[in-house]
N, C-alpha and C. Protein backbone atom coordinates (compact mmCIF):
# COMPACT_ATOMS: atom_id res chain seq x y z
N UNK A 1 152.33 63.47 57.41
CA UNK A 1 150.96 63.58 56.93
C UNK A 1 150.97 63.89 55.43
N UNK A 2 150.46 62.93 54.80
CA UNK A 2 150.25 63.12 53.09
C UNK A 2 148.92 64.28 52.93
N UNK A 3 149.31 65.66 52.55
CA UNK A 3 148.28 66.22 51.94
C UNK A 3 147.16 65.66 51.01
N UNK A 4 146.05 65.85 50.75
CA UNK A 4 145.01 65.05 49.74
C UNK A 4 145.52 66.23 48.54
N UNK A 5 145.39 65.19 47.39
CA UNK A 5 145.63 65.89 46.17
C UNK A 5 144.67 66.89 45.77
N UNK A 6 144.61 67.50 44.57
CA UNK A 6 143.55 68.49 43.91
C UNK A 6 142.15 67.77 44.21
N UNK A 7 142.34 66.31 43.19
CA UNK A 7 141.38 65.35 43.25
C UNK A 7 140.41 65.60 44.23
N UNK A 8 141.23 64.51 45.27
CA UNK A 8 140.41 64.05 46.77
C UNK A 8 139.50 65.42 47.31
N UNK A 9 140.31 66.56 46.58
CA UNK A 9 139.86 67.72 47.62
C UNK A 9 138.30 68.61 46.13
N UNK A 10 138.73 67.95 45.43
CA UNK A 10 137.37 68.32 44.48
C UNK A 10 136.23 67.58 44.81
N UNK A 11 136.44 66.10 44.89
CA UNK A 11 135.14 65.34 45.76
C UNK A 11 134.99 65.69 46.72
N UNK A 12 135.59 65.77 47.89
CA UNK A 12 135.37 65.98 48.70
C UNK A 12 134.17 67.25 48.80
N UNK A 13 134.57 68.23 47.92
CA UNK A 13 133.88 69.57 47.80
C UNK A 13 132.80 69.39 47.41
N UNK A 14 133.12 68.84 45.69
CA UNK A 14 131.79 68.54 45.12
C UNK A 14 130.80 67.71 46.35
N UNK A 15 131.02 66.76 46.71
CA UNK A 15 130.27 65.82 48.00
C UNK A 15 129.45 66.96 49.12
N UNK A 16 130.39 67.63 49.27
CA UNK A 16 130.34 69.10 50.07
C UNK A 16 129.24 70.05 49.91
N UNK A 17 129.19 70.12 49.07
CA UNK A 17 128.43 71.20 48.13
C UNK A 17 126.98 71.26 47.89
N UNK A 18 127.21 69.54 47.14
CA UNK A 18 125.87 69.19 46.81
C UNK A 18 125.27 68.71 47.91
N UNK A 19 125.56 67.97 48.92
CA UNK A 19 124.67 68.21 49.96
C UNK A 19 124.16 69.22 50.46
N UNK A 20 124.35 70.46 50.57
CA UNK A 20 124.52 71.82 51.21
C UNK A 20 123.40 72.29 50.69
N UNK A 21 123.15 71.86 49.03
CA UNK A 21 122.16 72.07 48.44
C UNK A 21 120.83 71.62 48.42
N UNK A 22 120.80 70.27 49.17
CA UNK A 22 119.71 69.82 49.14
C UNK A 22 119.52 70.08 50.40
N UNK A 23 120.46 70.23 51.19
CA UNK A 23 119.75 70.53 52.79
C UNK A 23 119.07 71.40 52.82
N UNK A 24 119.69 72.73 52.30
CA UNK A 24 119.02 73.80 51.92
C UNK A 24 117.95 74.08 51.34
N UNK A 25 117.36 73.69 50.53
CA UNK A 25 116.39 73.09 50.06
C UNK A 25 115.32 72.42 50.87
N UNK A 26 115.48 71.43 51.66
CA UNK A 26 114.51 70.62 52.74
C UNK A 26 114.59 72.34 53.57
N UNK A 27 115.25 72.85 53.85
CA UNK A 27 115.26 73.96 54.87
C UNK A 27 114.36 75.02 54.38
N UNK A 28 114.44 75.41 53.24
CA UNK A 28 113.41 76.50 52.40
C UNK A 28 112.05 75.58 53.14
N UNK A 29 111.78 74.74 52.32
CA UNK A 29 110.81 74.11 52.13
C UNK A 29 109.92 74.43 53.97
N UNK A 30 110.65 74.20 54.86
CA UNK A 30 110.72 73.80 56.39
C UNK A 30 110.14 75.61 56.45
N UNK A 31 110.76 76.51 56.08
CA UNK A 31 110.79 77.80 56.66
C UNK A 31 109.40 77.97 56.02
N UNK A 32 109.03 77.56 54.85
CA UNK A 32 107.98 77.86 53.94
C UNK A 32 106.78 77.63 55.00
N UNK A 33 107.06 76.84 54.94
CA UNK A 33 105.75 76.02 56.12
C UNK A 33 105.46 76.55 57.35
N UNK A 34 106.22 76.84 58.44
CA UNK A 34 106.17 77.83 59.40
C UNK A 34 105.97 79.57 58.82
N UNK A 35 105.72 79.64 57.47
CA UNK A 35 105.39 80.93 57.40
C UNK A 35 106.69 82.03 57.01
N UNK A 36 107.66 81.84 57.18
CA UNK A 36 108.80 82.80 57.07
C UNK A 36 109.50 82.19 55.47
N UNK A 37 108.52 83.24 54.29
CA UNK A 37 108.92 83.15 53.35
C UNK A 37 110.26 83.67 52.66
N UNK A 38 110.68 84.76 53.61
CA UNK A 38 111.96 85.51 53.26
C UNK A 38 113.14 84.30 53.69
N UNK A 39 112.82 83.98 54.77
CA UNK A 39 114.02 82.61 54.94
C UNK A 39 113.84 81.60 54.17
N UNK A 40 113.18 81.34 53.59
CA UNK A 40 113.50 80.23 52.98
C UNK A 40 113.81 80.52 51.36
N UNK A 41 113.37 82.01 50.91
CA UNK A 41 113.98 82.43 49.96
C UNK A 41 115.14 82.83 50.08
N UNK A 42 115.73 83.07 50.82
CA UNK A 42 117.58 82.90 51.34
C UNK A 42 117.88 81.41 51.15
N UNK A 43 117.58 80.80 51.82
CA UNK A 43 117.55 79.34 51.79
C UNK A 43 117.57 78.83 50.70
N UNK A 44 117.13 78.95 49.74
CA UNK A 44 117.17 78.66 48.31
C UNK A 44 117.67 79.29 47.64
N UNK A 45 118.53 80.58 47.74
CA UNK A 45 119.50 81.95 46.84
C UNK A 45 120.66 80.80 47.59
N UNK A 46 120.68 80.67 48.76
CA UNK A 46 121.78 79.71 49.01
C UNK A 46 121.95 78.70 48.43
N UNK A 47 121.18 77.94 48.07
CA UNK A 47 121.37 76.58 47.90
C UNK A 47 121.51 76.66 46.39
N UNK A 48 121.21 77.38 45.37
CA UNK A 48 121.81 77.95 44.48
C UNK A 48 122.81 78.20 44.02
N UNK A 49 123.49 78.85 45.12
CA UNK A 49 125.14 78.67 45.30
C UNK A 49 125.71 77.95 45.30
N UNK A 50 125.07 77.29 46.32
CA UNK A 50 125.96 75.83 46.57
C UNK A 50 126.06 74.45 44.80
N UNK A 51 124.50 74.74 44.46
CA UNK A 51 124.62 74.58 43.28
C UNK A 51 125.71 74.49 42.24
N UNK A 52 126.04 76.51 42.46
CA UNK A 52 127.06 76.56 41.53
C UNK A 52 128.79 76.13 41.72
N UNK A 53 128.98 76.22 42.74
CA UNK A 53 129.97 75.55 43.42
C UNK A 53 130.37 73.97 42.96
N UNK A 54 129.19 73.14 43.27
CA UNK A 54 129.22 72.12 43.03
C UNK A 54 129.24 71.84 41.96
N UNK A 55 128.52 72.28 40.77
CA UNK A 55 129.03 71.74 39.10
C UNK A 55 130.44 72.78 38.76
N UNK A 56 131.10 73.84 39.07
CA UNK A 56 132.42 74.03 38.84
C UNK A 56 133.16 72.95 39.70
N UNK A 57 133.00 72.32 40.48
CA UNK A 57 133.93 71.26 41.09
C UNK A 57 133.94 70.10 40.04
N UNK A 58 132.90 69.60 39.65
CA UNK A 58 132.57 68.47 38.66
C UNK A 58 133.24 68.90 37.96
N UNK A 59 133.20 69.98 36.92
CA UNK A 59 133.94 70.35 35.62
C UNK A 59 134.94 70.25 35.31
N UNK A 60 135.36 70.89 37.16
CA UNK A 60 137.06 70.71 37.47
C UNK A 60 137.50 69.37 37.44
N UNK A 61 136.71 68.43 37.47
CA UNK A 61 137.11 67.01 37.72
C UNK A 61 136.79 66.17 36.43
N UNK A 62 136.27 67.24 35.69
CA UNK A 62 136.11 66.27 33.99
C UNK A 62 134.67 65.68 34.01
N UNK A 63 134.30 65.99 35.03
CA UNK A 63 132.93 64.67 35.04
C UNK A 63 131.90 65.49 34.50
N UNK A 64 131.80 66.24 33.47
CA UNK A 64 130.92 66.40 32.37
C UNK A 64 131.35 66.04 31.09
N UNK A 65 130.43 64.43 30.82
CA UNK A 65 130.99 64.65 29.14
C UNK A 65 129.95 64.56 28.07
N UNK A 66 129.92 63.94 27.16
CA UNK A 66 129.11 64.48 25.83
C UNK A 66 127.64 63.64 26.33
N UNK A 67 126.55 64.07 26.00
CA UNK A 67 125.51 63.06 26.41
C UNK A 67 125.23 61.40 26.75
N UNK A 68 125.80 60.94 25.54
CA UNK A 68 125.84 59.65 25.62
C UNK A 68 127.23 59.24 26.83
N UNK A 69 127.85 59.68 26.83
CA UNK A 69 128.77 59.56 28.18
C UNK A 69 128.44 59.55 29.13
N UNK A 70 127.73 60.75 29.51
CA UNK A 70 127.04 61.21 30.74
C UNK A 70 125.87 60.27 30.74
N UNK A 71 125.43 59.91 30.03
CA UNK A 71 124.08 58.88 29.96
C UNK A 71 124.67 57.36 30.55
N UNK A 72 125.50 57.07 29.98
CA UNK A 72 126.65 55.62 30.55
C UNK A 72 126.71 55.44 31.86
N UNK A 73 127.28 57.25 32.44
CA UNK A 73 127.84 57.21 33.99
C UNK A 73 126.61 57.58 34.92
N UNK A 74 124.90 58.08 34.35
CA UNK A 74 123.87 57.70 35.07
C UNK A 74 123.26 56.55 35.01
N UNK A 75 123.81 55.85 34.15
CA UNK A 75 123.08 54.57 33.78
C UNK A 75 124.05 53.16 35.22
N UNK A 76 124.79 53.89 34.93
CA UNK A 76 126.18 52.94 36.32
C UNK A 76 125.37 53.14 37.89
N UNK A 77 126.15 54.94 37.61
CA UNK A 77 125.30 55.06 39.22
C UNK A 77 123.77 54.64 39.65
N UNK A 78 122.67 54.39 38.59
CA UNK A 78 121.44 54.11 39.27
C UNK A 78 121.90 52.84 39.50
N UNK A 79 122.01 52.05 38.80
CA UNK A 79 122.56 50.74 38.57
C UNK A 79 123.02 50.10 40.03
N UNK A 80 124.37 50.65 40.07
CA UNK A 80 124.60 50.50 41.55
C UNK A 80 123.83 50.55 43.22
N UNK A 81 123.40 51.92 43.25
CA UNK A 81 122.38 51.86 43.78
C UNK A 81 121.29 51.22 44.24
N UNK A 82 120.80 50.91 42.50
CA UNK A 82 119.56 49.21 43.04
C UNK A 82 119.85 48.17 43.40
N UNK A 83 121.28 47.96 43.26
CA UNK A 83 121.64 46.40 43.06
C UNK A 83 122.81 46.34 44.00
N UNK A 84 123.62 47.41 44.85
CA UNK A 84 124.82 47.40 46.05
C UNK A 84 124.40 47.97 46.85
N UNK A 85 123.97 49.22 46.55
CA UNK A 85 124.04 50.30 47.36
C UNK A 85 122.98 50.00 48.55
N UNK A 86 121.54 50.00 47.64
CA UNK A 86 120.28 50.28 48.66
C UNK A 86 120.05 48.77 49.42
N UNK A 87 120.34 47.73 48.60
CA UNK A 87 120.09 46.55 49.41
C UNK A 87 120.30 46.34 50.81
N UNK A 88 120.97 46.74 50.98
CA UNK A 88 122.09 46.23 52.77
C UNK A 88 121.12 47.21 53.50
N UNK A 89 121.23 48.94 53.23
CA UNK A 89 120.85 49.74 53.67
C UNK A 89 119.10 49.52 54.26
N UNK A 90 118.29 48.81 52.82
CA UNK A 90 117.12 48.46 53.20
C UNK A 90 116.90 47.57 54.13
N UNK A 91 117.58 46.28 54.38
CA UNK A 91 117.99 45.02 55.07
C UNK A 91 118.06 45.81 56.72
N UNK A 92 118.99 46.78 56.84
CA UNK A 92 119.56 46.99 57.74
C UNK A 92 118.64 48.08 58.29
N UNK A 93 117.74 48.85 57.47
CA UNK A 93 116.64 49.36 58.64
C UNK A 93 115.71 48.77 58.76
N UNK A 94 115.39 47.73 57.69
CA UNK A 94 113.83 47.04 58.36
C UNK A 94 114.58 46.16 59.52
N UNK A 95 116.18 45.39 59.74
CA UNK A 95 116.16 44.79 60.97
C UNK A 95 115.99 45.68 62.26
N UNK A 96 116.30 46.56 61.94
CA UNK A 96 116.66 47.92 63.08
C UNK A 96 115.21 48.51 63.46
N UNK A 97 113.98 48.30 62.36
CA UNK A 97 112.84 49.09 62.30
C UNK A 97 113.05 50.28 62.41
N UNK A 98 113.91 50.75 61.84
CA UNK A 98 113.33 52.33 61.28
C UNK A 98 112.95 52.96 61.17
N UNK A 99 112.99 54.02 60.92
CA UNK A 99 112.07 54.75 59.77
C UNK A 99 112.34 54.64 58.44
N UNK A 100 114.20 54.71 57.86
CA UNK A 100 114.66 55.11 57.44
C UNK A 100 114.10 53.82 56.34
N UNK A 101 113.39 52.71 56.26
CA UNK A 101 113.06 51.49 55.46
C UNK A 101 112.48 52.09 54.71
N UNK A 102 110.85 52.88 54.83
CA UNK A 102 110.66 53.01 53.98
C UNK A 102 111.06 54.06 52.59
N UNK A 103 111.88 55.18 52.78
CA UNK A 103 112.56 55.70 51.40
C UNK A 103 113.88 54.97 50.85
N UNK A 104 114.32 54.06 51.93
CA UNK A 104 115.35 52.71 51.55
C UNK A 104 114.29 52.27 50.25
N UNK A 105 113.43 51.61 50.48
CA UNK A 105 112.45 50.88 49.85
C UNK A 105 112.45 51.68 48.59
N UNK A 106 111.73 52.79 48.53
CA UNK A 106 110.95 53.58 47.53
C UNK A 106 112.40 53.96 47.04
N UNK A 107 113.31 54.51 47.09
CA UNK A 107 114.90 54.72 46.56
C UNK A 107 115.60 53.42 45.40
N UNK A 108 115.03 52.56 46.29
CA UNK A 108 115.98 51.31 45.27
C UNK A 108 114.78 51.04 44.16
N UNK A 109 113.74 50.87 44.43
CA UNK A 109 113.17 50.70 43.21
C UNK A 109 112.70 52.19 42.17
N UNK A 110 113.03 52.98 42.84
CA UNK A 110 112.91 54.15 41.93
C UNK A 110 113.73 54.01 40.67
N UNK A 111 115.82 54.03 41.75
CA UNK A 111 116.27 53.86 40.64
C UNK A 111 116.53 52.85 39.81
N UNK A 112 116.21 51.90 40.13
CA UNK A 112 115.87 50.66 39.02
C UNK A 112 114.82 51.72 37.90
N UNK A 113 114.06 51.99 37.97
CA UNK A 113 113.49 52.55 36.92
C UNK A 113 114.38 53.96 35.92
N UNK A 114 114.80 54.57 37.37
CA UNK A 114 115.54 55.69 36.32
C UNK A 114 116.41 55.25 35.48
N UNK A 115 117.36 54.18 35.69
CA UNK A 115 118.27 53.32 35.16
C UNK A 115 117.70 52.90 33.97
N UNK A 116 116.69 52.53 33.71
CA UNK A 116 115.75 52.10 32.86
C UNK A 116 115.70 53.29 31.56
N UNK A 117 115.02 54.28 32.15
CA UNK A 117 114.71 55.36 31.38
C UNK A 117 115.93 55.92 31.09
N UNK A 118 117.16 56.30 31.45
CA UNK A 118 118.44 56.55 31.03
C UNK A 118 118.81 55.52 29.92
N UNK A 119 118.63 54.30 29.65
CA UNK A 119 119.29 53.24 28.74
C UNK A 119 118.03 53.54 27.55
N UNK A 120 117.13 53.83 28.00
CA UNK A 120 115.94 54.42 26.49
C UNK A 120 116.60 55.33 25.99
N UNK A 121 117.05 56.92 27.06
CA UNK A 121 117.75 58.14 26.40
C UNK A 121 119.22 57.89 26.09
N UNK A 122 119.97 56.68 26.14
CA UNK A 122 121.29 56.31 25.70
C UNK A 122 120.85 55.89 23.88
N UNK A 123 120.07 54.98 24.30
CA UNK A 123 119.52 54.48 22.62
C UNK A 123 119.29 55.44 21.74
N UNK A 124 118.50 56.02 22.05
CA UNK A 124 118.09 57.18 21.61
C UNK A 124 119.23 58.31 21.00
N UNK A 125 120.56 58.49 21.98
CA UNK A 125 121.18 59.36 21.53
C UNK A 125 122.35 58.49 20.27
N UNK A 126 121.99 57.51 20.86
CA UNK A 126 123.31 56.70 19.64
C UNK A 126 122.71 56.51 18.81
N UNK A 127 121.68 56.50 18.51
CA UNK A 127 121.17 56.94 16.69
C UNK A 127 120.82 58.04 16.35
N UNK A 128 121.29 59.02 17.48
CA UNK A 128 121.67 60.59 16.91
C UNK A 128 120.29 60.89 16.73
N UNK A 129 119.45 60.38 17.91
CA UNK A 129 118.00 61.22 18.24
C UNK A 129 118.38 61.65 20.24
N UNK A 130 117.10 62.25 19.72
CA UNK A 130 116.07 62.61 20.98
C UNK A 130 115.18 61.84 21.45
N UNK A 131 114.51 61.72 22.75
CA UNK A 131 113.68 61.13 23.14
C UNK A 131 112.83 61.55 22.67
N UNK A 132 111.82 60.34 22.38
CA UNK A 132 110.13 61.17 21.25
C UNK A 132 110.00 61.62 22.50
N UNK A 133 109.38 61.57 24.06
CA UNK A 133 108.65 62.00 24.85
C UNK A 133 109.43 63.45 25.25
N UNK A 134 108.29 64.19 25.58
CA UNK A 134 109.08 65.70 26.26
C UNK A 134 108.22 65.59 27.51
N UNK A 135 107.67 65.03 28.12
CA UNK A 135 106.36 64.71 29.22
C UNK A 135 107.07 63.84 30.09
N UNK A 136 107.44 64.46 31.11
CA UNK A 136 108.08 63.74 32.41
C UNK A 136 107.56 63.93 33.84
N UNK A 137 106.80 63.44 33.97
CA UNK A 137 106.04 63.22 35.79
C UNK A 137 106.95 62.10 36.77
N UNK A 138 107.21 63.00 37.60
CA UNK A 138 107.38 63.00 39.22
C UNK A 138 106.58 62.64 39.94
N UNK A 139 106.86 61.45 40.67
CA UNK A 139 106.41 61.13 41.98
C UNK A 139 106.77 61.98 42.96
N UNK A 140 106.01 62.99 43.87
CA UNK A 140 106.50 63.38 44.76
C UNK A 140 106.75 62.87 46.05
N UNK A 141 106.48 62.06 46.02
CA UNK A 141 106.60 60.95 47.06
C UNK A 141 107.67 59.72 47.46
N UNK A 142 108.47 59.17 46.52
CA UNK A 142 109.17 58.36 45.98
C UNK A 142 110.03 58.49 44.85
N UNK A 143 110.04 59.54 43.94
CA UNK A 143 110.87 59.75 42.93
C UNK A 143 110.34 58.73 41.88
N UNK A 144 109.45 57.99 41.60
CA UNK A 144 109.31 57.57 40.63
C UNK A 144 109.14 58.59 39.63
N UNK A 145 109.30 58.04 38.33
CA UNK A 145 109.32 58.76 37.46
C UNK A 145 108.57 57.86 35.95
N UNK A 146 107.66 58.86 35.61
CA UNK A 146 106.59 58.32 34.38
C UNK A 146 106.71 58.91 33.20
N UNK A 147 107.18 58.32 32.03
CA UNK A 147 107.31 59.23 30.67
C UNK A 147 105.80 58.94 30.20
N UNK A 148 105.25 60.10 29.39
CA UNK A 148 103.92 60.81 28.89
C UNK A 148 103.13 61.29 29.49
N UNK A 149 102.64 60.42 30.44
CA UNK A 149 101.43 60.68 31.64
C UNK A 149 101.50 60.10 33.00
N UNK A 150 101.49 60.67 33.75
CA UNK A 150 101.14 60.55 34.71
C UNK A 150 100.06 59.05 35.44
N UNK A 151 100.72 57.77 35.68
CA UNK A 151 99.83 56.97 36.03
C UNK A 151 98.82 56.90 36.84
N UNK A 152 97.90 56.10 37.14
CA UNK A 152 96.74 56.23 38.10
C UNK A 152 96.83 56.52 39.46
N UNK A 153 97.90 54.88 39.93
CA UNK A 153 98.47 55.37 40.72
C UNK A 153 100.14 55.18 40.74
N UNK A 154 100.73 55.03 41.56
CA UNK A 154 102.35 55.18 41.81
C UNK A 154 102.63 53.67 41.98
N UNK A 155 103.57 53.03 41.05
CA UNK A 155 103.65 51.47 40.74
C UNK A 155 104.69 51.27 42.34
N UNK A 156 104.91 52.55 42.68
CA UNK A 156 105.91 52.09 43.90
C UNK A 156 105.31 52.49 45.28
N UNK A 157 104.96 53.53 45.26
CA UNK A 157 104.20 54.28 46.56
C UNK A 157 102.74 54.23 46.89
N UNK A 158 102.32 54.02 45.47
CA UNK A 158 100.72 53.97 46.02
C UNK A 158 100.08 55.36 45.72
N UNK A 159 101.21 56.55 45.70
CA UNK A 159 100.29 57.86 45.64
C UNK A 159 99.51 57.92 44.74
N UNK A 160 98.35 58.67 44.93
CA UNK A 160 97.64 58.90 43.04
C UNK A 160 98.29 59.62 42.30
N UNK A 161 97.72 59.50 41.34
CA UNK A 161 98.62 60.30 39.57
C UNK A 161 97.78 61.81 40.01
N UNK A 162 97.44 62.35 40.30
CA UNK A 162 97.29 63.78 40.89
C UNK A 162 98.04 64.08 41.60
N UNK A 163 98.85 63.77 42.33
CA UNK A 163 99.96 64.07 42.88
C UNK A 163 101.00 63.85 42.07
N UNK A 164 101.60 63.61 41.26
CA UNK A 164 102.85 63.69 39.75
C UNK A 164 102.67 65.03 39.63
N UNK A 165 104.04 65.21 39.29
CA UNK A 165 104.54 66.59 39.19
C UNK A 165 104.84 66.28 37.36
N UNK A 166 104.17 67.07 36.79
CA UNK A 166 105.11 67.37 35.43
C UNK A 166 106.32 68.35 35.74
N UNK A 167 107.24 67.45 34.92
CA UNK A 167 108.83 68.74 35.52
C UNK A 167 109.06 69.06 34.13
N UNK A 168 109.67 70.30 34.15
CA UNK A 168 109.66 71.21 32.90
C UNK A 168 110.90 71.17 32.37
C-alpha cells in the first residue's frame, strides 16, 4: 500500500474542511429557523474553524498567490465549471428530473458571469489599479452577482433586485 503524500493529504483536507464549512453553515442557518439560536451560533463558531483549517491547508499547498495570480486561477475554475463541469451535471438531472436541475442551471450561468467579473478585476490589477466599483450585490437565490446596483430583476432567477444582498 503506497501511503498518499503531504500533497494528496492537504487536498484531501483542504476538500475536507471546506465542505464542513459550508455544511455548517446550511446547519446554523437550519437551527436558526427552528428557533435554537445558541446552536446554530455553535454551528457557525464551528464552521469558522473549519474555515481556518481550510485556508492553512491552501497555504500549505502554495495556493495563495499575488492577486493577479489568484485572479488567473478564479478566472480557470469558473471557467471550467460553465463550460465541463456543470454541463453533464445539468443534462443529467433534467434527464433524471430532479431537483438537483434547477441550481445545476442557476450555478453554470452564475459562473459564467463571475468568470466575467474576475477578467474585469484581472485587467484592472495589471495596470496596477483597483476596481472603480466597491458595490457588489448578491443574488440570494442563484449567486448571481451585480457590480453597482442591484438589478430589477435577476438576469438568471427571476428574483427581484430587493432581494440582492449588498456584500461588504
Amino acid at each position: 500500500m503506497n501511503p498518499k503524500t503531504t500533497v494528496e493529504n492537504l487536498l484531501e483536507a483542504f476538500a475536507g474542511e471546506s465542505q464542513a464549512n459550508q455544511k455548517y453553515l446550511a446547519f446554523a442557518k437550519k437551527a436558526e429557523q427552528e428557533g435554537l439560536p445558541n446552536v446554530a451560533r455553535l454551528f457557525r463558531t464551528a464552521a469558522e474553524a473549519e474555515r481556518i483549517h481550510a485556508e492553512g491547508h491552501l497555504k500549505s499547498l502554495a495556493g495563495i498567490g499575488g492577486s493577479a495570480e489568484n485572479l488567473r486561477k478564479a478566472i480557470e475554475g469558473e471557467t471550467y465549471e460553465y463550460t465541463t463541469m456543470y454541463p453533464p451535471m445539468l443534462e443529467t438531472a433534467t434527464a433524471e428530473g430532479h431537483r438537483a436541475k434547477l441550481m445545476f442551471g442557476y450555478a453554470l450561468k452564475a459562473e459564467a458571469v463571475h468568470a466575467g467579473l474576475y477578467k474585469l478585476a484581472l485587467e484592472a490589477v495589471e495596470r496596477g489599479e483597483d476596481l472603480k466599483h466597491s458595490d457588489f450585490y448578491l443574488c440570494p437565490v442563484c449567486g448571481h452577482i451585480e457590480i453597482g446596483a442591484a438589478p430589477e430583476r435577476c438576469p438568471i432567477c427571476g428574483a427581484t433586485g430587493a432581494k440582492y444582498v449588498l456584500m461588504k
